[in-house]
C-alpha atoms as a PDB file:
ATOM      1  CA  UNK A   1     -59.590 -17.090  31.566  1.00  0.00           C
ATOM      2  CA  UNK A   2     -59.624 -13.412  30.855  1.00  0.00           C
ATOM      3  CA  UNK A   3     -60.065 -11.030  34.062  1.00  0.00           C
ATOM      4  CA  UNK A   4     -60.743  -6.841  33.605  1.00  0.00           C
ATOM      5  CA  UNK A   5     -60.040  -5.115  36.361  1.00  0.00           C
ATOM      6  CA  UNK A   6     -60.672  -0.980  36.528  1.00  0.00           C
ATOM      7  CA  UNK A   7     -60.239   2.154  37.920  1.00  0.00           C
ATOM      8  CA  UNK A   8     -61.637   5.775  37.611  1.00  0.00           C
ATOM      9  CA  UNK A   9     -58.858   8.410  37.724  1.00  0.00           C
ATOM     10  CA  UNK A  10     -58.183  11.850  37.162  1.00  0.00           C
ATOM     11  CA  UNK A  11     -55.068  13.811  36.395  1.00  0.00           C
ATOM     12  CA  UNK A  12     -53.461  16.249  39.176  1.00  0.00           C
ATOM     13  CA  UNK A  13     -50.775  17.135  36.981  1.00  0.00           C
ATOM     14  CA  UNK A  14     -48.673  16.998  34.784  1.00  0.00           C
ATOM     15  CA  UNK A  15     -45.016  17.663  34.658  1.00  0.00           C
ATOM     16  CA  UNK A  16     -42.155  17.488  32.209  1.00  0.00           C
ATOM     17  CA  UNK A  17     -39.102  15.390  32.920  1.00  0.00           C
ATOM     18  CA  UNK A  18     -35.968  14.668  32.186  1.00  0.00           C
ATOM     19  CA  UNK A  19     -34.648  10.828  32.263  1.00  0.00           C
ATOM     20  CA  UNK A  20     -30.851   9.524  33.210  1.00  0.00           C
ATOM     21  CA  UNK A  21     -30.320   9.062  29.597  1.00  0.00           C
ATOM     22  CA  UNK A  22     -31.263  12.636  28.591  1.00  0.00           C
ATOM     23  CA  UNK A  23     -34.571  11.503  27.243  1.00  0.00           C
ATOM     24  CA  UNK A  24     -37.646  13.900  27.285  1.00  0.00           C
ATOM     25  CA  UNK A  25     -40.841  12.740  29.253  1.00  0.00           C
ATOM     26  CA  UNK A  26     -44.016  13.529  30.899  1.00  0.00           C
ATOM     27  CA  UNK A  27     -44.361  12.802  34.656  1.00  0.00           C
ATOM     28  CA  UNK A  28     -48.316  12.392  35.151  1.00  0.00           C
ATOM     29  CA  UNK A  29     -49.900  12.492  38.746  1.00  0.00           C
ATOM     30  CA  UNK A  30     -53.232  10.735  38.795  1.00  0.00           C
ATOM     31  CA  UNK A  31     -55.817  10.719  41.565  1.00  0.00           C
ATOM     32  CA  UNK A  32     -57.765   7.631  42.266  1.00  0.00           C
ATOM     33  CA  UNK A  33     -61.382   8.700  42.291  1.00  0.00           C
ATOM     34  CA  UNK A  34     -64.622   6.792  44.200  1.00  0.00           C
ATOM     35  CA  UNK A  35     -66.927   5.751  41.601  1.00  0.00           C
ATOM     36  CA  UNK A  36     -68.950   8.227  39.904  1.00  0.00           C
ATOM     37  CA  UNK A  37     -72.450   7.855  38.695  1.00  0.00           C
ATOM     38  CA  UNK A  38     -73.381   7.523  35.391  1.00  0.00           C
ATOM     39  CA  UNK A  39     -76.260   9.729  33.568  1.00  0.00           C
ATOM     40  CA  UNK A  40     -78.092   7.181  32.912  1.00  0.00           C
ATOM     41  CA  UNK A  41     -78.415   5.448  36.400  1.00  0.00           C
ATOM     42  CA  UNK A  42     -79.048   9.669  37.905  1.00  0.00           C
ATOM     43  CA  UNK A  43     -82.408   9.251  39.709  1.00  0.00           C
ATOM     44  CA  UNK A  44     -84.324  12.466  41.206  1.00  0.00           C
ATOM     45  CA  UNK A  45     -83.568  10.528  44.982  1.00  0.00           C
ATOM     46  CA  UNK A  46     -79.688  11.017  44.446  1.00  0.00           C
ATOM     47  CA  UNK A  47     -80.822  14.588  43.531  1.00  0.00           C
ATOM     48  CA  UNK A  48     -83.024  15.061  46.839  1.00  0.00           C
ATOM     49  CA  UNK A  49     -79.779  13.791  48.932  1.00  0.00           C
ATOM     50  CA  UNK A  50     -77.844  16.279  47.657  1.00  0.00           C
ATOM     51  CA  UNK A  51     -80.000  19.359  48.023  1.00  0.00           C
ATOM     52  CA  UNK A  52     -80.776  18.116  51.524  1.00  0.00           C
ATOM     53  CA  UNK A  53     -77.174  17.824  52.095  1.00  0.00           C
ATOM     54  CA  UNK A  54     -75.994  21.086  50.501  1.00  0.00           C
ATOM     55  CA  UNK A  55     -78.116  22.718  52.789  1.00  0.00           C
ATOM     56  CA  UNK A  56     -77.378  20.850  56.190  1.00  0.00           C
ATOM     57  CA  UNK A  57     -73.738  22.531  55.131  1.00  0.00           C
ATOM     58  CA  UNK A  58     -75.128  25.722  54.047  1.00  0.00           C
ATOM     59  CA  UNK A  59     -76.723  26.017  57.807  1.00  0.00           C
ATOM     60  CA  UNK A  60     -73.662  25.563  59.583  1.00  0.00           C
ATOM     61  CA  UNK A  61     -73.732  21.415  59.874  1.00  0.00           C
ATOM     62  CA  UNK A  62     -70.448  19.660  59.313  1.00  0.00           C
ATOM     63  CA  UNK A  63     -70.225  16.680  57.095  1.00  0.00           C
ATOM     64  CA  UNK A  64     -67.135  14.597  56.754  1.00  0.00           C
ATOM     65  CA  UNK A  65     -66.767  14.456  52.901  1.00  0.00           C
ATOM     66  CA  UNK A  66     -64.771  11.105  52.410  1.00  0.00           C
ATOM     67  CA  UNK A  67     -62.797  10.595  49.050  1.00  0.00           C
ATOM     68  CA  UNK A  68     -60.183   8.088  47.560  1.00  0.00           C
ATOM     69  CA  UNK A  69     -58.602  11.284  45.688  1.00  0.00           C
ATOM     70  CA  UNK A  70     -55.307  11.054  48.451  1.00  0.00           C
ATOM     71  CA  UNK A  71     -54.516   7.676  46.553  1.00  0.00           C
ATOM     72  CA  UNK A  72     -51.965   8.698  43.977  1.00  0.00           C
ATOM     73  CA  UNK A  73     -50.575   7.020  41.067  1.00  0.00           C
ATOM     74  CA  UNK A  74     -47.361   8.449  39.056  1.00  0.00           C
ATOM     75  CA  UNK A  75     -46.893   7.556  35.547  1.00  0.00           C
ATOM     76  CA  UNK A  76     -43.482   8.429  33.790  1.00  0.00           C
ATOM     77  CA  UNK A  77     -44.084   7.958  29.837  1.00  0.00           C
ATOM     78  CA  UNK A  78     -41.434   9.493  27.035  1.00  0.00           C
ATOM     79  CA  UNK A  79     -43.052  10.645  23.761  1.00  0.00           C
ATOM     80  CA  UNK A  80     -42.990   7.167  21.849  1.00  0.00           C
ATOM     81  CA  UNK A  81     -44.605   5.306  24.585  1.00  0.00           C
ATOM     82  CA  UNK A  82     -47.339   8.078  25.042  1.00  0.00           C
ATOM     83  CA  UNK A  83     -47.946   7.612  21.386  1.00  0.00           C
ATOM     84  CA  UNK A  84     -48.312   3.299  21.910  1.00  0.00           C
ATOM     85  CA  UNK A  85     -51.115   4.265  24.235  1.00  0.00           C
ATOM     86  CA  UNK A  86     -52.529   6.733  21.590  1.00  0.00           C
ATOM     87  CA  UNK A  87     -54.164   9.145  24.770  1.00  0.00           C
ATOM     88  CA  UNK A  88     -53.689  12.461  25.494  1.00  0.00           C
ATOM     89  CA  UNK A  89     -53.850  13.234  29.030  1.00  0.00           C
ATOM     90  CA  UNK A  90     -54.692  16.597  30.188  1.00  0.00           C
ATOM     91  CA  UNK A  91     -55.533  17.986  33.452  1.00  0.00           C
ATOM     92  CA  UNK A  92     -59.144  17.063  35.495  1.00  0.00           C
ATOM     93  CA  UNK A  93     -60.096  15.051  32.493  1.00  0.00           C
ATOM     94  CA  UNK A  94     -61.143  11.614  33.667  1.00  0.00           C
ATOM     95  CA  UNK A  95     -59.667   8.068  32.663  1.00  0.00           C
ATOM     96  CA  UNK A  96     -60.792   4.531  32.967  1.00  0.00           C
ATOM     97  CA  UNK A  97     -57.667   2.599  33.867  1.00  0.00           C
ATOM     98  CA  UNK A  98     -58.006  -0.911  32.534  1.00  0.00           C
ATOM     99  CA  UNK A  99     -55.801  -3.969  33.529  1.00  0.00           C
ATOM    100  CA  UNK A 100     -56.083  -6.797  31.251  1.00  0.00           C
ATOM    101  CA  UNK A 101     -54.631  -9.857  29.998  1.00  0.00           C
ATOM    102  CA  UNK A 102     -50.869  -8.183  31.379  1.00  0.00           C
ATOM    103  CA  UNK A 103     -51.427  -5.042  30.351  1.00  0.00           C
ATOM    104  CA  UNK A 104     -52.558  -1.330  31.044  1.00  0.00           C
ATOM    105  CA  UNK A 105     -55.356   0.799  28.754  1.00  0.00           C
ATOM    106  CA  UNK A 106     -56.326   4.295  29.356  1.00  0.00           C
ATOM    107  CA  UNK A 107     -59.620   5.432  27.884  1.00  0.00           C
ATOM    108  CA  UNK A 108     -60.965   8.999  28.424  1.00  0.00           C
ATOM    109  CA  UNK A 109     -64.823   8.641  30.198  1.00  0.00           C
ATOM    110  CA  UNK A 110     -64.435  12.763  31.049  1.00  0.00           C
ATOM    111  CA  UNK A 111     -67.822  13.204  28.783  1.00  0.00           C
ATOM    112  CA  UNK A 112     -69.443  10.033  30.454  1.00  0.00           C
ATOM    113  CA  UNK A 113     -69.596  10.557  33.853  1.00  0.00           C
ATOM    114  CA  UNK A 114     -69.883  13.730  36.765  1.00  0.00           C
ATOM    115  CA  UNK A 115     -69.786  14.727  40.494  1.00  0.00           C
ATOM    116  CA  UNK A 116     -72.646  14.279  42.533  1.00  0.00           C
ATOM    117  CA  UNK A 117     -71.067  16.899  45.041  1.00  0.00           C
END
């Protein structure tokens, strides 16, 4: 039986490294991210929530803004294995991390989802 877990991420950063062997590498900070919303699924009540909310803050009312983004995973990938995965990361774009069947696949979503902030 086949099971696909996910993720939404984002990349912090992104660092170059050097390895005990000498080896050139990326060091890549991700953020875990709550789930966004997709365009499709936007309705004009999410919309309303957010205006209303924006200006509750705008007059002075604190809101306790909640986010998974202090999660944070590291990934430490040389040139050849950054090529396997056949991904570019780059900074704020966002990733769907995929576990299956053993393994790990990265697929950019930046163009598929946004913020309702």
């Amino acid at each position: 039986m086949s099971h696909e877990v996910y993720s939404l991420i984002t990349v912090t950063r992104i660092e170059s490294y050097v390895d005990q062997n000498g080896r050139r590498g990326k060091r890549i900070e991700f953020s875990v991210i709550n789930p966004r919303i997709e365009e499709e699924t936007y309705t004009p009540e999410s919309r309303i929530i957010k205006e209303v909310v924006t200006q509750l803050k705008s007059m002075g009312i604190p809101f306790v803004h909640q986010q998974q983004r202090n999660i944070k995973l590291i990934l430490y990938i040389l040139p050849e294995e950054e090529k396997a995965l056949d991904i570019d990361f780059k900074v704020n774009s966002i990733y769907k991390m995929v576990f299956r069947n053993g393994a790990i696949y990265f697929e950019d979503v930046t163009n598929k989802y946004y913020y309702l902030e």
